[in-house]
Protein backbone atom coordinates (compact mmCIF):
# COMPACT_ATOMS: atom_id res chain seq x y z
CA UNK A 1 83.78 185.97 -30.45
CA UNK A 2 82.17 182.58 -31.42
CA UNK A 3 78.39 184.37 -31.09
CA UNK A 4 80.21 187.08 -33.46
CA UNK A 5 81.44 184.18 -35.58
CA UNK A 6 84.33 185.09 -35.67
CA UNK A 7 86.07 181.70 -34.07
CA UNK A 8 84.88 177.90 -34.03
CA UNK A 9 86.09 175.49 -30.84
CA UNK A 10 88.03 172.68 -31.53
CA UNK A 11 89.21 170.00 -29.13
CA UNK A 12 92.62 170.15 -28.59
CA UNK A 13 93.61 166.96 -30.83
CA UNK A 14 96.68 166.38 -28.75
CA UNK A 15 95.09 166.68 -25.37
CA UNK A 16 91.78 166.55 -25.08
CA UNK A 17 91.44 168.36 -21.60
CA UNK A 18 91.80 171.49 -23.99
CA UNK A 19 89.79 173.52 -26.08
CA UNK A 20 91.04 175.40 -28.85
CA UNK A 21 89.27 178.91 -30.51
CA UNK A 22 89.99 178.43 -34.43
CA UNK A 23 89.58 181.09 -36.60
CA UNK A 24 87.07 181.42 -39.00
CA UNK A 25 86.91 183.07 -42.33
CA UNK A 26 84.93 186.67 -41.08
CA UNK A 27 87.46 186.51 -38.06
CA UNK A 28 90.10 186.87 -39.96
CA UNK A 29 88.47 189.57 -42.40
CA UNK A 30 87.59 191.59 -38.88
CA UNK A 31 91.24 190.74 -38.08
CA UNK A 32 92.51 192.24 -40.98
CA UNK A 33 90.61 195.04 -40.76
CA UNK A 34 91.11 196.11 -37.19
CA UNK A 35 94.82 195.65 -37.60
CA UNK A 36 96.11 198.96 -38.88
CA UNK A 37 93.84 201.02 -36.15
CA UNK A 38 95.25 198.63 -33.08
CA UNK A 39 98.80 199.12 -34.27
CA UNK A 40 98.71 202.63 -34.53
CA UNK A 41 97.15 202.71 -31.18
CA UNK A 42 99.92 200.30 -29.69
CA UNK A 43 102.48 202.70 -31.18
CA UNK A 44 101.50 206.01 -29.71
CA UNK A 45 100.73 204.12 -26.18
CA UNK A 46 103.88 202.41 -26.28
CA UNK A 47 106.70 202.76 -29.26
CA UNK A 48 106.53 206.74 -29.34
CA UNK A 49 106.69 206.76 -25.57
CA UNK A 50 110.29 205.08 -25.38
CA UNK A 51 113.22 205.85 -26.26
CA UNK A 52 115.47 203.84 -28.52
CA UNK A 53 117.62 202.18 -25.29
CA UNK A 54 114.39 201.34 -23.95
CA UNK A 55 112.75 199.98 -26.92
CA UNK A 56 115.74 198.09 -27.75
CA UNK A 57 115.80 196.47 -23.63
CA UNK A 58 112.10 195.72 -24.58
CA UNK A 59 113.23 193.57 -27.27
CA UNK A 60 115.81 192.00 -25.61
CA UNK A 61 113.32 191.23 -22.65
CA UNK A 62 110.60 190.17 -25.13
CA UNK A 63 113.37 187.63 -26.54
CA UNK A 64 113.75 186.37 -22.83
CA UNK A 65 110.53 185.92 -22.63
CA UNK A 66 109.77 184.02 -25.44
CA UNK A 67 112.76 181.96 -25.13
CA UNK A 68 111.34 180.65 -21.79
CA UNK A 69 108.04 180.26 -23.76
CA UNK A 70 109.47 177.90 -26.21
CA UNK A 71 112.07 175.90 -24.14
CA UNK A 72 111.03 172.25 -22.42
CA UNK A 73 109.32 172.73 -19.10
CA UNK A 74 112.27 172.14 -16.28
């Protein structure tokens, strides 16, 4: 993606053992633009496959998930 220029790296300003891909200005027009084709996809692979118990576990699960994501390290 950075040959593409699409991203820059960055060193992680808070640790500097990390690298981080930023962004650039024709990565986020490519980003834009390939958004409504790879969420249409996403929904026939995936949303029009479940029903609405399972979608609605699948949220609940994705909540777990990111709730473990986002809490201190134990």
């Amino acid at each position: 993606m950075e040959n593409r220029g699409y991203v820059r790296r960055e060193p992680d300003p808070c640790d500097g053992r990390f690298t981080n891909a930023v962004l650039v200005p024709d990565g986020m027009a490519k980003l834009e633009a390939s958004a409504p084709g790879h969420v249409a996809h996403v929904r026939r692979l995936v949303v029009d496959n479940l029903s609405a118990e399972r979608l609605r576990r699948l949220g609940q699960d994705a909540d777990r998930i990111l709730q473990r994501i986002d809490s201190p390290a134990r």
